[in-house]
C-alpha atoms as a PDB file:
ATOM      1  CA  UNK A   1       1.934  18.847 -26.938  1.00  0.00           C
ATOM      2  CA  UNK A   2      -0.777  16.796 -26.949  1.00  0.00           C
ATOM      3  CA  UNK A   3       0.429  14.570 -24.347  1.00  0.00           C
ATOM      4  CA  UNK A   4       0.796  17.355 -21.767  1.00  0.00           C
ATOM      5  CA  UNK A   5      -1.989  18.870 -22.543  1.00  0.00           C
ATOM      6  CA  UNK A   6      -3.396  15.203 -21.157  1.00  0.00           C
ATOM      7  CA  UNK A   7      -1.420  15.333 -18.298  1.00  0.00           C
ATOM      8  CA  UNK A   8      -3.023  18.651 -17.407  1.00  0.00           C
ATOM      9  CA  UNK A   9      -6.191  17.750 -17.835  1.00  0.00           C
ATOM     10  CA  UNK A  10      -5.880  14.739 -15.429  1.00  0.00           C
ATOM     11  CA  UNK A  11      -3.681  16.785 -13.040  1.00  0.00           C
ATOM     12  CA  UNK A  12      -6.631  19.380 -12.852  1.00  0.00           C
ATOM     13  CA  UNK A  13      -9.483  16.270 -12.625  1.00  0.00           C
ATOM     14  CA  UNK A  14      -7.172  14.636  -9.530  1.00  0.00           C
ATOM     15  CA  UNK A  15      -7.068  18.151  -7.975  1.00  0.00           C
ATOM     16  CA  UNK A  16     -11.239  18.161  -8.160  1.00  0.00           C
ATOM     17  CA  UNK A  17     -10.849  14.698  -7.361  1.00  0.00           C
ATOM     18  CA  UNK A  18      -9.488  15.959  -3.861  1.00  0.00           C
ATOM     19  CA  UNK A  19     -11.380  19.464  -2.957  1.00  0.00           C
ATOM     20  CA  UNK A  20     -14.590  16.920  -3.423  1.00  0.00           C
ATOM     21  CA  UNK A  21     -13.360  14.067  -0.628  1.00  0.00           C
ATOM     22  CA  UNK A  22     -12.153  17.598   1.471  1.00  0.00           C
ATOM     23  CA  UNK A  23     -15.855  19.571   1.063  1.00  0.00           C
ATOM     24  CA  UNK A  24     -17.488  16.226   1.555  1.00  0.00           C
ATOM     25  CA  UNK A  25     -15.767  15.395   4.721  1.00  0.00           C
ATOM     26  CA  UNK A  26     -16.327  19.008   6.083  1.00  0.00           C
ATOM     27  CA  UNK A  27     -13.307  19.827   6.779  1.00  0.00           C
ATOM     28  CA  UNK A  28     -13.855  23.521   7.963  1.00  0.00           C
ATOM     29  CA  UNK A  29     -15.263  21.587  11.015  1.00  0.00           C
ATOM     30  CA  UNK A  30     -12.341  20.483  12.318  1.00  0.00           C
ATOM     31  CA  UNK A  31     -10.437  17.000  11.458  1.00  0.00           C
ATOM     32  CA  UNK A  32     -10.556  14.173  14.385  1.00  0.00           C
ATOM     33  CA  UNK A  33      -8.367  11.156  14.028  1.00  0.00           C
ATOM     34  CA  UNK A  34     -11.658   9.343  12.772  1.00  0.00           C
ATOM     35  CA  UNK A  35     -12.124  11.688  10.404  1.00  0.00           C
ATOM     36  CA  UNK A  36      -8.143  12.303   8.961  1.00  0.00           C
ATOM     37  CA  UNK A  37      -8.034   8.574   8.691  1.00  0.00           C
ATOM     38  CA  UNK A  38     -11.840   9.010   6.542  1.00  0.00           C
ATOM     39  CA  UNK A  39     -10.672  11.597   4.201  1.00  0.00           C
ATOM     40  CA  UNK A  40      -6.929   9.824   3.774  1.00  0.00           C
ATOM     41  CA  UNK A  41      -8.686   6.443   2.185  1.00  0.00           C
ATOM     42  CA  UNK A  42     -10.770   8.216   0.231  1.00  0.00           C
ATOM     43  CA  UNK A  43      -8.403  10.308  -1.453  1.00  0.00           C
ATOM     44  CA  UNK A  44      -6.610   6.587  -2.145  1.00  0.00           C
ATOM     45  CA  UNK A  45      -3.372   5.320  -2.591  1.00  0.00           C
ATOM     46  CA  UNK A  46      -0.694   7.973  -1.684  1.00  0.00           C
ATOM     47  CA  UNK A  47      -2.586   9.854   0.863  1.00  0.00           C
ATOM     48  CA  UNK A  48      -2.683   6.297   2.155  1.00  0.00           C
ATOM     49  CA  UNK A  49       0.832   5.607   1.839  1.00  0.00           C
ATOM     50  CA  UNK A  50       1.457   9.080   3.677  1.00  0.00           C
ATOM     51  CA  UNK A  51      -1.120   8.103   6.200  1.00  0.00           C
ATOM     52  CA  UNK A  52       1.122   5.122   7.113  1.00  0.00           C
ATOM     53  CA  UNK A  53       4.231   7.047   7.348  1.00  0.00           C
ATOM     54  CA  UNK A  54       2.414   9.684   9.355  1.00  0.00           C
ATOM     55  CA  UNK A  55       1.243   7.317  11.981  1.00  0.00           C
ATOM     56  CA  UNK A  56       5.214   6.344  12.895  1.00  0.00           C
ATOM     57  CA  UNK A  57       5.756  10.211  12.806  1.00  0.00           C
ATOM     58  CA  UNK A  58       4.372  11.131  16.489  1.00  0.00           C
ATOM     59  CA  UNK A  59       6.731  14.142  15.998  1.00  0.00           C
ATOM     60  CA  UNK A  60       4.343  15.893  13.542  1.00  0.00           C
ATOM     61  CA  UNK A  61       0.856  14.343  14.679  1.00  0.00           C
ATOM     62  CA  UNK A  62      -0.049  14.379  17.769  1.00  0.00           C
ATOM     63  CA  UNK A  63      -0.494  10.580  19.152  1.00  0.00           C
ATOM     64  CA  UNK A  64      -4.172   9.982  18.891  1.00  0.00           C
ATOM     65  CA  UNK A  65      -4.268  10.655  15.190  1.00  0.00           C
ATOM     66  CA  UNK A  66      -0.959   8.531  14.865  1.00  0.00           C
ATOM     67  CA  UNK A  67      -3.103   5.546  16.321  1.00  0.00           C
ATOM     68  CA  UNK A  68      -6.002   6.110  14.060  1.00  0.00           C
ATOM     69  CA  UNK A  69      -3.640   6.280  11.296  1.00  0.00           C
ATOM     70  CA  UNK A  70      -2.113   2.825  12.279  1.00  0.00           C
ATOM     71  CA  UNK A  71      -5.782   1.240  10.815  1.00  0.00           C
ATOM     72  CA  UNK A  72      -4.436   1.894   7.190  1.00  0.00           C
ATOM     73  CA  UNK A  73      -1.418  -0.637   7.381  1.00  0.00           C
ATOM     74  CA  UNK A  74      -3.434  -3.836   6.622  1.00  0.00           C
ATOM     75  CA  UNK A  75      -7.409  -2.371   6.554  1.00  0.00           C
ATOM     76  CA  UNK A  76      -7.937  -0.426   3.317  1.00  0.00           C
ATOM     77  CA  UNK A  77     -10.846  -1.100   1.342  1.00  0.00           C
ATOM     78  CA  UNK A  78      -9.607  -3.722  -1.262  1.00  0.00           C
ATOM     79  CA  UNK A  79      -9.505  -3.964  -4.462  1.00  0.00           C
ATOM     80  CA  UNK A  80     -13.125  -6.114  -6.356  1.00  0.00           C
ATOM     81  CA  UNK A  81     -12.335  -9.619  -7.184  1.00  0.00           C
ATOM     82  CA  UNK A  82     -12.101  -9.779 -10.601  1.00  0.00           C
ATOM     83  CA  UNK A  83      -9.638  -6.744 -10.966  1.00  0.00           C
ATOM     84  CA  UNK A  84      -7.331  -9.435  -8.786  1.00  0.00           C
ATOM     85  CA  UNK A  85      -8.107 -11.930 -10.881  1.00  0.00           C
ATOM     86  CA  UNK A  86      -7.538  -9.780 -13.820  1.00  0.00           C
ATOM     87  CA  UNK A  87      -4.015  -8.689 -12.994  1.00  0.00           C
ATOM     88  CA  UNK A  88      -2.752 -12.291 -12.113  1.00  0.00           C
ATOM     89  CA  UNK A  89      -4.158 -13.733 -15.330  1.00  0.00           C
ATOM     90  CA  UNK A  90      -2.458 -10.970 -17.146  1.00  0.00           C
ATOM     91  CA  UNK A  91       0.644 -11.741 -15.017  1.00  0.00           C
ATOM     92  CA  UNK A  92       0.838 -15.175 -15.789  1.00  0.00           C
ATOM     93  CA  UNK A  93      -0.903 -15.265 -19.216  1.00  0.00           C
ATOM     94  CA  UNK A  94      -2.448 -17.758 -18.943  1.00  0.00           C
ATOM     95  CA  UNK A  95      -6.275 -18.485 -16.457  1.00  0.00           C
ATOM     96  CA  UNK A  96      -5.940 -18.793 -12.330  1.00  0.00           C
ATOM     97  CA  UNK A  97      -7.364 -21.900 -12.687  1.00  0.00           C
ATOM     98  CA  UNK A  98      -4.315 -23.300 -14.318  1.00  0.00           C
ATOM     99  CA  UNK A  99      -1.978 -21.928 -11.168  1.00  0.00           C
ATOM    100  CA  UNK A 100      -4.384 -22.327  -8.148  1.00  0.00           C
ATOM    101  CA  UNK A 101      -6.476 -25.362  -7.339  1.00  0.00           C
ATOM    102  CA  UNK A 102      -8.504 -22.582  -4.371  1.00  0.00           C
ATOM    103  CA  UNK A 103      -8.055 -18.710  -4.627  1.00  0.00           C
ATOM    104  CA  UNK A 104      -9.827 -16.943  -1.720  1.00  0.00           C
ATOM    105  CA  UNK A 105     -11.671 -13.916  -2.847  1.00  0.00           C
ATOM    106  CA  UNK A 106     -11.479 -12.642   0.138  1.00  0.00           C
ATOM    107  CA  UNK A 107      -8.518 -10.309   0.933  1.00  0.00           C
ATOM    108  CA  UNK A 108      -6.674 -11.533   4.131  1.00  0.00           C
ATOM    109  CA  UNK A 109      -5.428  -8.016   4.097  1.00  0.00           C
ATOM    110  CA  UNK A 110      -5.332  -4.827   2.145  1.00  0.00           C
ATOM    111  CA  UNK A 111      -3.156  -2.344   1.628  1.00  0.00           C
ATOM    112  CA  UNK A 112      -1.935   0.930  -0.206  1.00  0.00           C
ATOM    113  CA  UNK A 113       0.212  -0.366  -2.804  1.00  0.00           C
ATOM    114  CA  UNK A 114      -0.947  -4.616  -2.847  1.00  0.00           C
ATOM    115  CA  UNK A 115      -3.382  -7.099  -1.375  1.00  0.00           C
ATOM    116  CA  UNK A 116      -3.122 -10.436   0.358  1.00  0.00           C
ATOM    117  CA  UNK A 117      -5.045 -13.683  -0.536  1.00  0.00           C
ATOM    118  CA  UNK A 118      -5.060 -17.222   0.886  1.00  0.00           C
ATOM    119  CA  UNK A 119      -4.735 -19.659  -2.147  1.00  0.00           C
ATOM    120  CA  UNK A 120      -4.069 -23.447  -3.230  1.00  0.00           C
ATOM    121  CA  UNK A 121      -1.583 -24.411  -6.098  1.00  0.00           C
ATOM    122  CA  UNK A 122      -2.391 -27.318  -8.135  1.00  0.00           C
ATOM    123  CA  UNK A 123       0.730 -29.178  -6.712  1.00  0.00           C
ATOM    124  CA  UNK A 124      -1.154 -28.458  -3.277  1.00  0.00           C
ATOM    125  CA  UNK A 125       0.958 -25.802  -1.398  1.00  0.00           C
ATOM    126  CA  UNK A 126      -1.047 -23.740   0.667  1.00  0.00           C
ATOM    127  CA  UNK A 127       0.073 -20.207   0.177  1.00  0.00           C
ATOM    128  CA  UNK A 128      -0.455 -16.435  -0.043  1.00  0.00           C
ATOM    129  CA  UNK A 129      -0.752 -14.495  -2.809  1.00  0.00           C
ATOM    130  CA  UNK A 130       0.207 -10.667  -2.629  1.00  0.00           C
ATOM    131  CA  UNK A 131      -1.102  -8.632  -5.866  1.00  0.00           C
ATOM    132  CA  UNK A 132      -0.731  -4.998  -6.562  1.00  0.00           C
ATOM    133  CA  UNK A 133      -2.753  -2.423  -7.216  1.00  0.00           C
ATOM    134  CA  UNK A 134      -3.551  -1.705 -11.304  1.00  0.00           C
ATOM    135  CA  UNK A 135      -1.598   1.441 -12.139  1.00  0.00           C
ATOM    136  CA  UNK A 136      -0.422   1.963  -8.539  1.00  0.00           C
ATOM    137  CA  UNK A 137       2.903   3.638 -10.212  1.00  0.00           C
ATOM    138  CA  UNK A 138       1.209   6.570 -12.438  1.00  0.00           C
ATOM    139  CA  UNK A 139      -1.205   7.019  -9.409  1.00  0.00           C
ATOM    140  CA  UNK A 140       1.752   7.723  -6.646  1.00  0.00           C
ATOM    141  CA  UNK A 141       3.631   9.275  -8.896  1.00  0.00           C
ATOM    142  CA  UNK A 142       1.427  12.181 -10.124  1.00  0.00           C
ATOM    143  CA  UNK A 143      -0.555  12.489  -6.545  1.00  0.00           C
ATOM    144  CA  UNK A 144       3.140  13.327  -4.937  1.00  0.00           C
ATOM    145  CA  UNK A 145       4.047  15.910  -7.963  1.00  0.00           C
ATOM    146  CA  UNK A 146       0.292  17.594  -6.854  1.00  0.00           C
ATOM    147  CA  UNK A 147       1.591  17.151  -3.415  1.00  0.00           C
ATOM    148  CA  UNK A 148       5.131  18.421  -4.109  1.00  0.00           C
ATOM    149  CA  UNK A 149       3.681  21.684  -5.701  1.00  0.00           C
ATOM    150  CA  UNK A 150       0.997  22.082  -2.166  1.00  0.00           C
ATOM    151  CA  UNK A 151       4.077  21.799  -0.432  1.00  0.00           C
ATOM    152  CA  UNK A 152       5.517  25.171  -2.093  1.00  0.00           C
ATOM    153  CA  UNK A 153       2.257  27.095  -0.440  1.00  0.00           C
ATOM    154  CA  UNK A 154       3.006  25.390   2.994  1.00  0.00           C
ATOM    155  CA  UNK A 155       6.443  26.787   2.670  1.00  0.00           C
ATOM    156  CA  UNK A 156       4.674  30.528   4.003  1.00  0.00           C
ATOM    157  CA  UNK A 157       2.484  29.001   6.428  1.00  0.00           C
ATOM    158  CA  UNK A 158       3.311  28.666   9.963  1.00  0.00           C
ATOM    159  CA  UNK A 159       3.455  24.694   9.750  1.00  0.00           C
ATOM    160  CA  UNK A 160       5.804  25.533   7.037  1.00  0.00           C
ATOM    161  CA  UNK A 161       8.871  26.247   9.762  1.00  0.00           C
ATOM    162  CA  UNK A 162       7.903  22.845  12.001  1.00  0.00           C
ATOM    163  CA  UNK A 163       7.725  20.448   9.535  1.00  0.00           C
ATOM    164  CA  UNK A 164       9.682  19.775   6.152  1.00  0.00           C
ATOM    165  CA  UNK A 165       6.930  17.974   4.038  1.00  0.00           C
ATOM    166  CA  UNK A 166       8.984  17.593   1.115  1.00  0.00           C
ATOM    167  CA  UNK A 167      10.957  15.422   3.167  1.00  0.00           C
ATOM    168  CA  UNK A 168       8.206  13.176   4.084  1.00  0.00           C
ATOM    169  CA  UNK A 169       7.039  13.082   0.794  1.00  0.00           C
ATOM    170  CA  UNK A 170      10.774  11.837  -0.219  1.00  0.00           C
ATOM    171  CA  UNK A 171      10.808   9.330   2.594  1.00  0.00           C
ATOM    172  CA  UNK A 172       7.162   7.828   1.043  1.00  0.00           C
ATOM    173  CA  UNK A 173       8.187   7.961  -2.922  1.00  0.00           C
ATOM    174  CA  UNK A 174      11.379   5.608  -1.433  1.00  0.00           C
ATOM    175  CA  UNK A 175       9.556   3.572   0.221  1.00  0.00           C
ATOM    176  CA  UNK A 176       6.951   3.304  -2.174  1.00  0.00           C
ATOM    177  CA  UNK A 177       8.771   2.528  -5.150  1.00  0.00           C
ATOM    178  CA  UNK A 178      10.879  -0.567  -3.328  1.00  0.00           C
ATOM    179  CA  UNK A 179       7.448  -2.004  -2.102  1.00  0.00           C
ATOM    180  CA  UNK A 180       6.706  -2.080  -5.698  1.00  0.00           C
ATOM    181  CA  UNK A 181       9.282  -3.886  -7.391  1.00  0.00           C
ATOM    182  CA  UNK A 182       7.961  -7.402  -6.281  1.00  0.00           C
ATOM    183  CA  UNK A 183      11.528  -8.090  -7.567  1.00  0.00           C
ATOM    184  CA  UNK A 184      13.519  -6.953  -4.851  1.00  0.00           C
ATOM    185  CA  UNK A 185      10.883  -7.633  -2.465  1.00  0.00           C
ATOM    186  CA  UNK A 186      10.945 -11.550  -3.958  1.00  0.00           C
ATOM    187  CA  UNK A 187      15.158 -11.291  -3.311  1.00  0.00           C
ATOM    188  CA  UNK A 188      15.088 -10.234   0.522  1.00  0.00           C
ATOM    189  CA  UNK A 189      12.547 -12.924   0.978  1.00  0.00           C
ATOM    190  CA  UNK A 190      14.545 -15.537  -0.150  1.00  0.00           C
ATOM    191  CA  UNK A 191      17.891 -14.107   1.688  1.00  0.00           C
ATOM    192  CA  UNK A 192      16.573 -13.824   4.804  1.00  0.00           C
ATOM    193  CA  UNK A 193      14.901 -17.539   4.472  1.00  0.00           C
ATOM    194  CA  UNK A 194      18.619 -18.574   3.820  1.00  0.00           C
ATOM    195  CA  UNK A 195      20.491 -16.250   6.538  1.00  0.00           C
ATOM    196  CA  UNK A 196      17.925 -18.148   9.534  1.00  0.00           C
ATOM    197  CA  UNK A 197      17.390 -21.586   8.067  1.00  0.00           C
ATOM    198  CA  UNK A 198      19.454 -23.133  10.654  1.00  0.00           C
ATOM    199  CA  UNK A 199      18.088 -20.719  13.678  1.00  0.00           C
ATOM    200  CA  UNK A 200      15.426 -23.021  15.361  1.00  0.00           C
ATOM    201  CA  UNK A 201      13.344 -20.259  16.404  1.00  0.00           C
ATOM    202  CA  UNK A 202      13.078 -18.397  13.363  1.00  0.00           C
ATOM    203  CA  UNK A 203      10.415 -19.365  10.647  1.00  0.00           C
ATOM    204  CA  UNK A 204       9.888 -17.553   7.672  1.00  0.00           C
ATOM    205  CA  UNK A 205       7.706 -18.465   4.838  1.00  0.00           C
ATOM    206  CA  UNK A 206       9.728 -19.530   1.457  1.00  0.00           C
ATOM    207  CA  UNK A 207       9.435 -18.089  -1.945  1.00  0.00           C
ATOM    208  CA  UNK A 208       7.456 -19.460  -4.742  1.00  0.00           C
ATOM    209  CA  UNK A 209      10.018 -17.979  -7.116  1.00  0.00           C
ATOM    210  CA  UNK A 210       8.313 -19.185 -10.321  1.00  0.00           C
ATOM    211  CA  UNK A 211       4.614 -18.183  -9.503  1.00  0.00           C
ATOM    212  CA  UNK A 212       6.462 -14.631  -8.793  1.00  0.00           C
ATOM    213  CA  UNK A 213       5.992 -11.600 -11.503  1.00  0.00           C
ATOM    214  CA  UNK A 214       6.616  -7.787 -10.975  1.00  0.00           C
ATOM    215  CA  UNK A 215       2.871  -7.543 -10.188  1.00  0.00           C
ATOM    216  CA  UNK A 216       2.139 -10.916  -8.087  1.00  0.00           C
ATOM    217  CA  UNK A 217       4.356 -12.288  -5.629  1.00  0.00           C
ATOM    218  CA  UNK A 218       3.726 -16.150  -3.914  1.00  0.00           C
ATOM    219  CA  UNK A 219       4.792 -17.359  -0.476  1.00  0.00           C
ATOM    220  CA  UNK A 220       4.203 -20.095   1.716  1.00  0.00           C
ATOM    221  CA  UNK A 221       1.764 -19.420   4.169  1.00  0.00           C
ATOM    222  CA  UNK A 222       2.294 -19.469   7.937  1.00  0.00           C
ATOM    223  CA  UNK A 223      -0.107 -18.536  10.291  1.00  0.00           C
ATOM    224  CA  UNK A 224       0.522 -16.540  13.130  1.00  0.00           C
ATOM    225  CA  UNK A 225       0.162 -13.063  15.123  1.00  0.00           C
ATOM    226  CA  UNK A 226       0.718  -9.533  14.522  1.00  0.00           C
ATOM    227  CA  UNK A 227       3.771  -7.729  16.233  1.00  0.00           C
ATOM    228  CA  UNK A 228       1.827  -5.313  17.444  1.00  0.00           C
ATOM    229  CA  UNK A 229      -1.447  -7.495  18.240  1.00  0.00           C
ATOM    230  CA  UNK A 230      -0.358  -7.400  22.021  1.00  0.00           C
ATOM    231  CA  UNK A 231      -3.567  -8.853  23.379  1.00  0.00           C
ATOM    232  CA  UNK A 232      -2.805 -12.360  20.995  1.00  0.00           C
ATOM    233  CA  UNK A 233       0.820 -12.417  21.909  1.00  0.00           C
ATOM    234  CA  UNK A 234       0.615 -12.121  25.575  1.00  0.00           C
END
């Protein structure tokens, strides 16, 4: 009892949480792509995680928000330094100093779920260092049960017969829960490394496998371009 009583009382602070970002954002003004893609990062994590699925979903957004949207795939605020530092110590168990000769505090790129930094190992590999976000799990997973219940509302709304938000919200849990198991994502790197070793024009960085925890996964780093940073490849 006295754990769901807990679990309402955060379930009714998130759902404050939310109609503050909404009031403060004015949304009875109308919502421009600037200011969906405002109120999705400040609402956090899943909103941000929906925000990135809703900017491939032209068929529910209309293109010019799908563009703004596109922002939150590597350019969330990140994470402060020492919570990094904090979850890769606890990782490890042991100090970053003992792993990394150079850690970057400064994210290379940021995302909903995990964060990017250029680092140095003590055997001298330069490489990248992806580390997720504290709690990211709980935080997804009660935001799309608040979500799941708004969707029950939108079910008598006119928006309710265009577009099937519980399947959205499916498609985002999915995807959200494989980005999080390091794991697998650890397991794909390494196959694919192995499936185009011998193809000369294919490069992909290789897996430090034993610098690699649930939480913090470490690659080789290789510089290069965007696939959608047009102006750079051309």
């Amino acid at each position: 009892m006295a754990v769901r009583n807990e679990n309402k009382t955060e379930n009714r602070q998130r759902l404050m949480e939310i109609m503050e970002v909404v009031r403060r954002h004015e949304i009875t003004r109308g919502i421009t792509p600037e200011k969906l893609c405002a109120i999705v990062e400040d609402l956090g994590p899943t909103f941000i995680k929906l925000g990135q699925i809703l900017s491939m979903r032209s068929d529910i957004l209309p293109k010019e928000y799908c563009q703004a949207l596109t922002k939150l795939r590597s350019q969330v605020a990140p994470m402060p330094y020492e919570q990094v530092v904090s979850i890769v110590e606890s990782s490890y168990g042991r100090p970053l100093e003992e792993v990394f000769s150079s850690f970057d505090p400064q994210a290379l790129g940021s995302a909903s779920i995990a964060q990017a930094h250029a680092a140095v190992l003590k055997s001298g590999e330069n490489v990248v260092v992806k580390v997720q976000r504290e709690g990211i799990h709980d935080i997804m997973s009660r935001d799309i049960m608040l979500l799941k219940q708004a969707c029950k509302l939108l079910k008598y709304t006119p928006v309710g017969g265009l577009v099937d938000f519980n399947q959205v919200l499916d498609e985002m849990w999915l995807v959200a829960q494989e980005e999080m198991n390091f794991q697998t994502e650890a397991a794909n790197l390494e196959k694919f490394h192995k499936l185009n070793e011998e193809v000369n024009f294919v490069a992909s960085p290789t897996l430090f496998r034993e610098y690699t925890t649930t939480h913090v996964l470490v690659m080789e780093r290789i510089d290069g371009y965007a696939i959608d940073d047009h102006e750079k490849l051309t």
